[in-house]
PDB file of N, CA and C in Angstrom:
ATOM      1  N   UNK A   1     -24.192 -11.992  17.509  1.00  0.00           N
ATOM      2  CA  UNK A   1     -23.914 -11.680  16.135  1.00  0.00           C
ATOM      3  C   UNK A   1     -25.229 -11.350  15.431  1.00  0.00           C
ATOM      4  N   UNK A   2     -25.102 -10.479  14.853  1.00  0.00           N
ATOM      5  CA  UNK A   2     -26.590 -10.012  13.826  1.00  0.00           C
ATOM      6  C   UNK A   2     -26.240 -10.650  12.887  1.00  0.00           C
ATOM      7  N   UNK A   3     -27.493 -11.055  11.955  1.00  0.00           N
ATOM      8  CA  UNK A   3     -27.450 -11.896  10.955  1.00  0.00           C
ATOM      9  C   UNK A   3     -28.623 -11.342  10.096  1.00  0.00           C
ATOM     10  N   UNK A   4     -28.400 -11.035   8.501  1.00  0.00           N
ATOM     11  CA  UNK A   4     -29.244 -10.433   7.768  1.00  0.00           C
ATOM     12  C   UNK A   4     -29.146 -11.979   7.091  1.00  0.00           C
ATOM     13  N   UNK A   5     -31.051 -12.327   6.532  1.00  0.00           N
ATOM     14  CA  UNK A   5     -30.606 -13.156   5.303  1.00  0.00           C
ATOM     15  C   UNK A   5     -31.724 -12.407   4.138  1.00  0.00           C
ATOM     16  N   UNK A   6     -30.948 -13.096   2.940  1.00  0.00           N
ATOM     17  CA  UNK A   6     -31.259 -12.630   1.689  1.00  0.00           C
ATOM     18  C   UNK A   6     -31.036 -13.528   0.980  1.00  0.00           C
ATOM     19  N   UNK A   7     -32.333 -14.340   0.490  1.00  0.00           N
ATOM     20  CA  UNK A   7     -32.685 -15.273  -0.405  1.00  0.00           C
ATOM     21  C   UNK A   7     -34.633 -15.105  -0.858  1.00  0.00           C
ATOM     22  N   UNK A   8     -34.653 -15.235  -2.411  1.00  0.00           N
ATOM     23  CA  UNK A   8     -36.305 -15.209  -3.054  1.00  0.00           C
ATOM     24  C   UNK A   8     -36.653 -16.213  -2.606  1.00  0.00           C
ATOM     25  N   UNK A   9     -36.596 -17.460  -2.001  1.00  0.00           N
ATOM     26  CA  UNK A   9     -37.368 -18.548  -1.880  1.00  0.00           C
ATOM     27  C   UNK A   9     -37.461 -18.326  -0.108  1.00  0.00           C
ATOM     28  N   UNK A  10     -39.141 -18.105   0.271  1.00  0.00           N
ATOM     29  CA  UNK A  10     -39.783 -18.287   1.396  1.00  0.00           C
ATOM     30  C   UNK A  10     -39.077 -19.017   2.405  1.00  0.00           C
ATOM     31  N   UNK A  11     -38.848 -20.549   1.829  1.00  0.00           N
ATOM     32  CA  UNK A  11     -38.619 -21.612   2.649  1.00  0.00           C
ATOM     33  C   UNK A  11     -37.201 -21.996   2.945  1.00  0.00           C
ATOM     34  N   UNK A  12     -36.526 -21.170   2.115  1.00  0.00           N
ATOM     35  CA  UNK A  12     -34.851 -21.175   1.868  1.00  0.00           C
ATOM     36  C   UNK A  12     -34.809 -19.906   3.135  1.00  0.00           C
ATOM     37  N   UNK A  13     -35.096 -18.915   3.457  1.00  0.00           N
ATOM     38  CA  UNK A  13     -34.807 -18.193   4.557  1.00  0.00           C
ATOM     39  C   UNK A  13     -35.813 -18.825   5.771  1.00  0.00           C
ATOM     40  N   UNK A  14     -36.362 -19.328   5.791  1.00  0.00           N
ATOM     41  CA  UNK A  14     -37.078 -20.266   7.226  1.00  0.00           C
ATOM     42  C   UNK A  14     -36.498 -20.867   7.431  1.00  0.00           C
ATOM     43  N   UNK A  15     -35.483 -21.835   6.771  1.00  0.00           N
ATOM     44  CA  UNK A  15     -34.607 -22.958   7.119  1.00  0.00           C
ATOM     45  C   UNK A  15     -33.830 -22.464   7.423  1.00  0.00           C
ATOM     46  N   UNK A  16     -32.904 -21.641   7.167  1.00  0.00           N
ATOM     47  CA  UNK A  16     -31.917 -20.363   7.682  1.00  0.00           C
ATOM     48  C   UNK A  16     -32.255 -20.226   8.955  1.00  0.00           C
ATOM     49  N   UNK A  17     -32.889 -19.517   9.039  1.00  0.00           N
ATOM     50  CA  UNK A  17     -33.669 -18.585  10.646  1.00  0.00           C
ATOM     51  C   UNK A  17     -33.662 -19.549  11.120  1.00  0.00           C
ATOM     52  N   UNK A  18     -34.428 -21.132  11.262  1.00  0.00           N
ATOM     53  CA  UNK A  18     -34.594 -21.968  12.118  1.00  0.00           C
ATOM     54  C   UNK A  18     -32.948 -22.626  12.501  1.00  0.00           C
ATOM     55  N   UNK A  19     -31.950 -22.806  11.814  1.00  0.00           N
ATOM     56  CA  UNK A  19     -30.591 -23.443  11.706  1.00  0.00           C
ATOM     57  C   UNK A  19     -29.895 -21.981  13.028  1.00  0.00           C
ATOM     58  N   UNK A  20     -30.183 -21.225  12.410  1.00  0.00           N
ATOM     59  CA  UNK A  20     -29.593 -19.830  13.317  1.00  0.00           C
ATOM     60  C   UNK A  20     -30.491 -20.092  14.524  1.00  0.00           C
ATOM     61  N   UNK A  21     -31.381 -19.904  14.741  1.00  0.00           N
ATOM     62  CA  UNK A  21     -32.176 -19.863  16.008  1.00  0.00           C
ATOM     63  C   UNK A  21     -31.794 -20.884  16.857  1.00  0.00           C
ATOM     64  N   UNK A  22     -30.587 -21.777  16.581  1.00  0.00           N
ATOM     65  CA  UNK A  22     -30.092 -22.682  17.773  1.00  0.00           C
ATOM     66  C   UNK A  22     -28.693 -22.642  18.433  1.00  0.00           C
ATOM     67  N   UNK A  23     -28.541 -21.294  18.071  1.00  0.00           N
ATOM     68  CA  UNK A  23     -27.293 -20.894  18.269  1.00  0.00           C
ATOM     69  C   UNK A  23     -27.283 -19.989  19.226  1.00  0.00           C
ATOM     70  N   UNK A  24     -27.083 -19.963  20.485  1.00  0.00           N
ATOM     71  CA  UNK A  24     -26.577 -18.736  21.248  1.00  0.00           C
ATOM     72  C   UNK A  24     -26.323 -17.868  20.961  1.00  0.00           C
ATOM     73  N   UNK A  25     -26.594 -16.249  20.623  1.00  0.00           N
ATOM     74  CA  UNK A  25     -26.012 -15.330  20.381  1.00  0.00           C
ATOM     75  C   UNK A  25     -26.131 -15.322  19.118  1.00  0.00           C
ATOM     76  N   UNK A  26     -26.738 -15.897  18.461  1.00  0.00           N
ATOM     77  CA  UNK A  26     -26.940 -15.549  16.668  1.00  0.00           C
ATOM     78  C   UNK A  26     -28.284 -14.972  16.826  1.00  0.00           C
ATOM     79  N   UNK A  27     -28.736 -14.084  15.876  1.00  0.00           N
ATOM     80  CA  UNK A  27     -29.899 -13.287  15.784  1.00  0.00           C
ATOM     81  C   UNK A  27     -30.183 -12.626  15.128  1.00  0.00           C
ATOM     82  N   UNK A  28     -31.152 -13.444  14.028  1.00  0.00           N
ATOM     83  CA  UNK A  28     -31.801 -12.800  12.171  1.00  0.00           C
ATOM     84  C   UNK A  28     -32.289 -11.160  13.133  1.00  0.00           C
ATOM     85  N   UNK A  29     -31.334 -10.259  12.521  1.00  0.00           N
ATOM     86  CA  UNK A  29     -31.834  -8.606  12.912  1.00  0.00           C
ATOM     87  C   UNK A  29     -32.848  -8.114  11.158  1.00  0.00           C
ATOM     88  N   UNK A  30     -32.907  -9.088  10.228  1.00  0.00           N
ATOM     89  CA  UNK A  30     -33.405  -8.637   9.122  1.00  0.00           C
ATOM     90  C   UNK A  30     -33.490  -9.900   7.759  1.00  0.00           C
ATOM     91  N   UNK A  31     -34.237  -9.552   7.267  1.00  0.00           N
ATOM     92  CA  UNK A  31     -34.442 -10.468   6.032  1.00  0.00           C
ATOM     93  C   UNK A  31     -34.771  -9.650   4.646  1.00  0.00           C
ATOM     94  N   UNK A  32     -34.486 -10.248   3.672  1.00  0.00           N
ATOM     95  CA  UNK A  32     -34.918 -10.073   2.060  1.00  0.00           C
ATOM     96  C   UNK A  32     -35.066 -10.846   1.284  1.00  0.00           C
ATOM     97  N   UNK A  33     -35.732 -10.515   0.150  1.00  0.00           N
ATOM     98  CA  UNK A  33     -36.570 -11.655  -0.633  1.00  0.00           C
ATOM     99  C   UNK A  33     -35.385 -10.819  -2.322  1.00  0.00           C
ATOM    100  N   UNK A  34     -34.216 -10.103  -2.252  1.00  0.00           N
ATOM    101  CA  UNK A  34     -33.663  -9.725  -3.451  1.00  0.00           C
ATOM    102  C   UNK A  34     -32.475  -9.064  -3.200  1.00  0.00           C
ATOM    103  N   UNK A  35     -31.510  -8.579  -3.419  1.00  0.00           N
ATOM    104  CA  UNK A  35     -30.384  -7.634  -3.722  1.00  0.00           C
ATOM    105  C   UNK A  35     -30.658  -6.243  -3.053  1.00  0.00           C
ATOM    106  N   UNK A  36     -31.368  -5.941  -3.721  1.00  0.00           N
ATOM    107  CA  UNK A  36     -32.010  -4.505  -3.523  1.00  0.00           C
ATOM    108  C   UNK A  36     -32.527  -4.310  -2.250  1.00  0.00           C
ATOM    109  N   UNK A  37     -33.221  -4.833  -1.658  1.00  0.00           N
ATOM    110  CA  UNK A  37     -33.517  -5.352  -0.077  1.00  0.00           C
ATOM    111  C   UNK A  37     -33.064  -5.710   0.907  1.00  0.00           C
ATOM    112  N   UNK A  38     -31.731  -6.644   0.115  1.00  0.00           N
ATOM    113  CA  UNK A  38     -30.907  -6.857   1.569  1.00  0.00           C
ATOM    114  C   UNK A  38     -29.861  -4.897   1.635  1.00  0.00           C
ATOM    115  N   UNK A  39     -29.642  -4.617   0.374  1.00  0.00           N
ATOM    116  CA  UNK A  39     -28.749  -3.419   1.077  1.00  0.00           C
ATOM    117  C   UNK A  39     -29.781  -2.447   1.701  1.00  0.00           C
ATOM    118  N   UNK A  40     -30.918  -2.378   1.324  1.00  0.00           N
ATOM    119  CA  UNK A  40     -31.722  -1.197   1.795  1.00  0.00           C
ATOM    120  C   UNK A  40     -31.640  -1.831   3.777  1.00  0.00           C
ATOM    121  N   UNK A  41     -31.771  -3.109   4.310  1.00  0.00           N
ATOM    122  CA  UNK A  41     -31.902  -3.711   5.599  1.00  0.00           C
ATOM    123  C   UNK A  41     -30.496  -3.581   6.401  1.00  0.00           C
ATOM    124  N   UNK A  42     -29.516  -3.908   5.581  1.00  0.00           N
ATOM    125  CA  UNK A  42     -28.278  -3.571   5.709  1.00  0.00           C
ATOM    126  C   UNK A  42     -27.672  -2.447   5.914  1.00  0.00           C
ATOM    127  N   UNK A  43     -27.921  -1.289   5.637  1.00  0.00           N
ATOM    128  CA  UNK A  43     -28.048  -0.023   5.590  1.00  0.00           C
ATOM    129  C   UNK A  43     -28.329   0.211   6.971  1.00  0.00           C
ATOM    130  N   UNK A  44     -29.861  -0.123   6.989  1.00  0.00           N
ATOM    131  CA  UNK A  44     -30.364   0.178   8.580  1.00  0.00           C
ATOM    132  C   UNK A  44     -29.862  -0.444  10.014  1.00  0.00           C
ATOM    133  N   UNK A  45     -29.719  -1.583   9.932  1.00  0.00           N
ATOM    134  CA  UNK A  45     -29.268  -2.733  10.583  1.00  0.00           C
ATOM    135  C   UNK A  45     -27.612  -2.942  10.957  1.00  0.00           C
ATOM    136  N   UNK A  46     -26.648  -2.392  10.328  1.00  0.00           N
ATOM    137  CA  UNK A  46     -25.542  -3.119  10.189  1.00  0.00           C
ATOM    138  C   UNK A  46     -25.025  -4.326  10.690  1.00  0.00           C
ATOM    139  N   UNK A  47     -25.334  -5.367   9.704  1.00  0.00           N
ATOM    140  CA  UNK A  47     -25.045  -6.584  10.520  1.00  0.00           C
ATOM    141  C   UNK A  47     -24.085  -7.436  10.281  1.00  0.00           C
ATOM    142  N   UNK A  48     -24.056  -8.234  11.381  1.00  0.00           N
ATOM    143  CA  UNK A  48     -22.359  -8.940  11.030  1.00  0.00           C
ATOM    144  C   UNK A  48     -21.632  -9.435   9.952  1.00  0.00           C
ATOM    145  N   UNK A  49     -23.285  -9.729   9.408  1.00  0.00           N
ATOM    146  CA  UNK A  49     -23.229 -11.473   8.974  1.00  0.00           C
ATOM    147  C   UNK A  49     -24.410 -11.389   7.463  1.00  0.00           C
ATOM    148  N   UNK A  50     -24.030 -10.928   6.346  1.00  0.00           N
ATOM    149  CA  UNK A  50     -24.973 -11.481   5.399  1.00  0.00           C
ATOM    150  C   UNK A  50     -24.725 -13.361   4.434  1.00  0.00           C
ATOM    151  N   UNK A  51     -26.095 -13.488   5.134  1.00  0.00           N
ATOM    152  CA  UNK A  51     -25.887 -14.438   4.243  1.00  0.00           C
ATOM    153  C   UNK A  51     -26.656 -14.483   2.864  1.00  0.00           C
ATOM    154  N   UNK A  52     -26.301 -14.563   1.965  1.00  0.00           N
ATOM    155  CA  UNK A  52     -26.890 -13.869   0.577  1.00  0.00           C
ATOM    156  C   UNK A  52     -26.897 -15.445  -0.456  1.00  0.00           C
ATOM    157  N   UNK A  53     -28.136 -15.406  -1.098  1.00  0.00           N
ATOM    158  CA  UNK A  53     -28.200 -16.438  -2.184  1.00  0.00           C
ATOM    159  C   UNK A  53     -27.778 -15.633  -3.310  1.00  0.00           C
ATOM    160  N   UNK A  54     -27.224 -16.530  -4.238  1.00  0.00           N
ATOM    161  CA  UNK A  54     -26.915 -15.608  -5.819  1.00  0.00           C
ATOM    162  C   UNK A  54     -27.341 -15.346  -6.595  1.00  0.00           C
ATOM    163  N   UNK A  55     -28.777 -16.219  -6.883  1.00  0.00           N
ATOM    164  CA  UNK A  55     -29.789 -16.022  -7.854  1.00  0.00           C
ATOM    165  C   UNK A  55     -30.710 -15.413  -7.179  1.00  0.00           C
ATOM    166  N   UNK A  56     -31.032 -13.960  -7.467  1.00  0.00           N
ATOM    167  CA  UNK A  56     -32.087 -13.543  -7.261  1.00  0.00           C
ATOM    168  C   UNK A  56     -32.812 -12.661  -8.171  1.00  0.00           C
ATOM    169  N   UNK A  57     -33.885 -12.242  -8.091  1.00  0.00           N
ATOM    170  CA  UNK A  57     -34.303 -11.489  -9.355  1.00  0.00           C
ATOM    171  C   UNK A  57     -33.351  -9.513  -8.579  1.00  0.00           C
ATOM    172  N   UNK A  58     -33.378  -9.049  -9.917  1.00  0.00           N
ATOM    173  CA  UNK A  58     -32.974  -7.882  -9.692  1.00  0.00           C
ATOM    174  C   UNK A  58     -31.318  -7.875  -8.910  1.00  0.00           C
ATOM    175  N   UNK A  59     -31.053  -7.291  -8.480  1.00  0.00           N
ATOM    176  CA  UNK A  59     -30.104  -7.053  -8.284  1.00  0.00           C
ATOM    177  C   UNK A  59     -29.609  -8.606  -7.747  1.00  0.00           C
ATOM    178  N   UNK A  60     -28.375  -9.299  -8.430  1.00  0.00           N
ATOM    179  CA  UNK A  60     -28.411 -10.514  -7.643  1.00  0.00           C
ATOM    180  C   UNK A  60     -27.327 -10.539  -5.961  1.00  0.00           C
ATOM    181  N   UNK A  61     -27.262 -11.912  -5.674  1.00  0.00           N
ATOM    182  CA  UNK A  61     -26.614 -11.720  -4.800  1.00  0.00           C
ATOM    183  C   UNK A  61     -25.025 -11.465  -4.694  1.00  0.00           C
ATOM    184  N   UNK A  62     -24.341 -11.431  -5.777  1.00  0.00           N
ATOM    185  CA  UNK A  62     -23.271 -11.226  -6.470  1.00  0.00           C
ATOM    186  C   UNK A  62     -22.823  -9.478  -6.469  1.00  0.00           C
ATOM    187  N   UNK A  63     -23.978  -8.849  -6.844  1.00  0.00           N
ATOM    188  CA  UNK A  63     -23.785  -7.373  -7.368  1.00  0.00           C
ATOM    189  C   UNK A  63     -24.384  -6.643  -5.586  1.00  0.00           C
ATOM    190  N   UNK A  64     -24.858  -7.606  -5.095  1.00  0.00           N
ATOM    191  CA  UNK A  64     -25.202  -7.300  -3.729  1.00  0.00           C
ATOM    192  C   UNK A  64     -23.818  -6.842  -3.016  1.00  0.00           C
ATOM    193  N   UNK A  65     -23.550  -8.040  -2.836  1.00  0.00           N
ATOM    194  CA  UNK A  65     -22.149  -8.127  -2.311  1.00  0.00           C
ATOM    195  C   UNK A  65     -21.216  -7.298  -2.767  1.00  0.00           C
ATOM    196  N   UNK A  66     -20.760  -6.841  -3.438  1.00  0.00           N
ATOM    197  CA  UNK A  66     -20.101  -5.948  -4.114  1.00  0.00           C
ATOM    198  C   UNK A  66     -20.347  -3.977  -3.576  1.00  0.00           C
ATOM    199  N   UNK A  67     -21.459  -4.063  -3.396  1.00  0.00           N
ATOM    200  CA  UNK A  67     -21.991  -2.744  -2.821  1.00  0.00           C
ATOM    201  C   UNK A  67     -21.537  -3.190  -1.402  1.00  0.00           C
ATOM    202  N   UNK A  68     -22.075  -4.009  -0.731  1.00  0.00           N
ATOM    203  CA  UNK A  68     -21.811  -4.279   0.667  1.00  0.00           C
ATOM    204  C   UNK A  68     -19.891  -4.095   1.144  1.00  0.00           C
ATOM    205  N   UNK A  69     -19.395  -4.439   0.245  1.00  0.00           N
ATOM    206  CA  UNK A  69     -17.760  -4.525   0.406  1.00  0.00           C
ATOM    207  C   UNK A  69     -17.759  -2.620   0.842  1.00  0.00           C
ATOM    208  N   UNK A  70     -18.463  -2.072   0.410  1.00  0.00           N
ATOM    209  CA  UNK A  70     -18.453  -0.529   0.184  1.00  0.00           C
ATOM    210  C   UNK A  70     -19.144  -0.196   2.173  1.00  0.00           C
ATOM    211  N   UNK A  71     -19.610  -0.907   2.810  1.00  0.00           N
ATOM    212  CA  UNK A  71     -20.722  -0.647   3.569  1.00  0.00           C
ATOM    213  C   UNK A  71     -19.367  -0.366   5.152  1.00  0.00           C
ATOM    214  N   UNK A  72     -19.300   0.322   6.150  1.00  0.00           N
ATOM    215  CA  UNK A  72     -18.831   0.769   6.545  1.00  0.00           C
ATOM    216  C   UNK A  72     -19.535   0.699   8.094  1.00  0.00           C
ATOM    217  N   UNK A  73     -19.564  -0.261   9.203  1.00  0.00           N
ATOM    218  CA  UNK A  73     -18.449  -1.271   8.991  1.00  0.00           C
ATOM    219  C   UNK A  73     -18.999  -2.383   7.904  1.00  0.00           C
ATOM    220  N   UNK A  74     -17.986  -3.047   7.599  1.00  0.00           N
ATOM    221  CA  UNK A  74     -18.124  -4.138   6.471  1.00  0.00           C
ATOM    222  C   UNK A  74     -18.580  -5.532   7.011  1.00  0.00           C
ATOM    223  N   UNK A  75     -19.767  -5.599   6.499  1.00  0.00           N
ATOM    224  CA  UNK A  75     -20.183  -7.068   6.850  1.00  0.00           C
ATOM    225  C   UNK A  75     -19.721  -8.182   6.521  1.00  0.00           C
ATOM    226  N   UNK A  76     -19.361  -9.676   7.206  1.00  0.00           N
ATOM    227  CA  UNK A  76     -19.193 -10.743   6.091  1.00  0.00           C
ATOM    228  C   UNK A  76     -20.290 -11.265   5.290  1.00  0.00           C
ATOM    229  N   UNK A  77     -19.863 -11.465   4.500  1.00  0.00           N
ATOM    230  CA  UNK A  77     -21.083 -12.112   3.320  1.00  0.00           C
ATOM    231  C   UNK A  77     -20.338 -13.765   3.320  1.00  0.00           C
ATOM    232  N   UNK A  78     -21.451 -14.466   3.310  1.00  0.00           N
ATOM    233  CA  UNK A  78     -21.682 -16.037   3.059  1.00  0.00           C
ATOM    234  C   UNK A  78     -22.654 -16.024   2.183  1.00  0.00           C
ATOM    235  N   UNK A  79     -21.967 -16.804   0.957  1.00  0.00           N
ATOM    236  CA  UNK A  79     -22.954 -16.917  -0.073  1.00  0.00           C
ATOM    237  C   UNK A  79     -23.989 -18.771   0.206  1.00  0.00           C
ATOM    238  N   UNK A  80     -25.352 -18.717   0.080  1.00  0.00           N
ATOM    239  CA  UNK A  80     -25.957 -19.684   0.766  1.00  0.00           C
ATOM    240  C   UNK A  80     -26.609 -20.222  -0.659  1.00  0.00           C
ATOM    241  N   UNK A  81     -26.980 -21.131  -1.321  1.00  0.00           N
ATOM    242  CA  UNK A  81     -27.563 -21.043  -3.018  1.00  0.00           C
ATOM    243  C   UNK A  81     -27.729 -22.941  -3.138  1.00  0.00           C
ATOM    244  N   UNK A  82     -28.722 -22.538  -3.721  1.00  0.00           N
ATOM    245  CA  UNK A  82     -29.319 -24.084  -3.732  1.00  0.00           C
ATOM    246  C   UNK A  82     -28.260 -24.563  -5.251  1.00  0.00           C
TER     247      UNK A  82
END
């Protein structure tokens, strides 16, 4: 399974990646630090699996998701948020 994550906090996507990295067959294909970033990675990548925080600056993870519903094939989104 490809796995994009998209969260502004550094240590909030390391803990991610490290939780995924013990999984067989799971595999961060991309990361973002905003909205705007995860679709531009998403775009390139098509991946299974976004997991998206909601607060982010700029585009949040809310209005993210919403474009992504549009993305072809359609990823799941898991919203992840402290």
């Amino acid at each position: 399974m490809k796995v994009v994550i998209a969260d502004d906090e550094p240590l909030a996507r390391e803990r991610l990646r490290a939780l995924l990295a013990e999984h067989p067959g799971v595999g961060v294909v991309g990361e973002a630090a905003n909205g705007s970033e995860a679709l531009h990675v998403c775009a390139q990548v098509q991946p299974d699996l976004v997991l998206l925080d909601i607060a982010m600056p700029g585009v949040d993870g809310l209005e993210a998701a919403r474009h992504l519903s549009q993305f072809e094939p359609r990823p799941a989104v898991v919203f992840c948020t402290a």
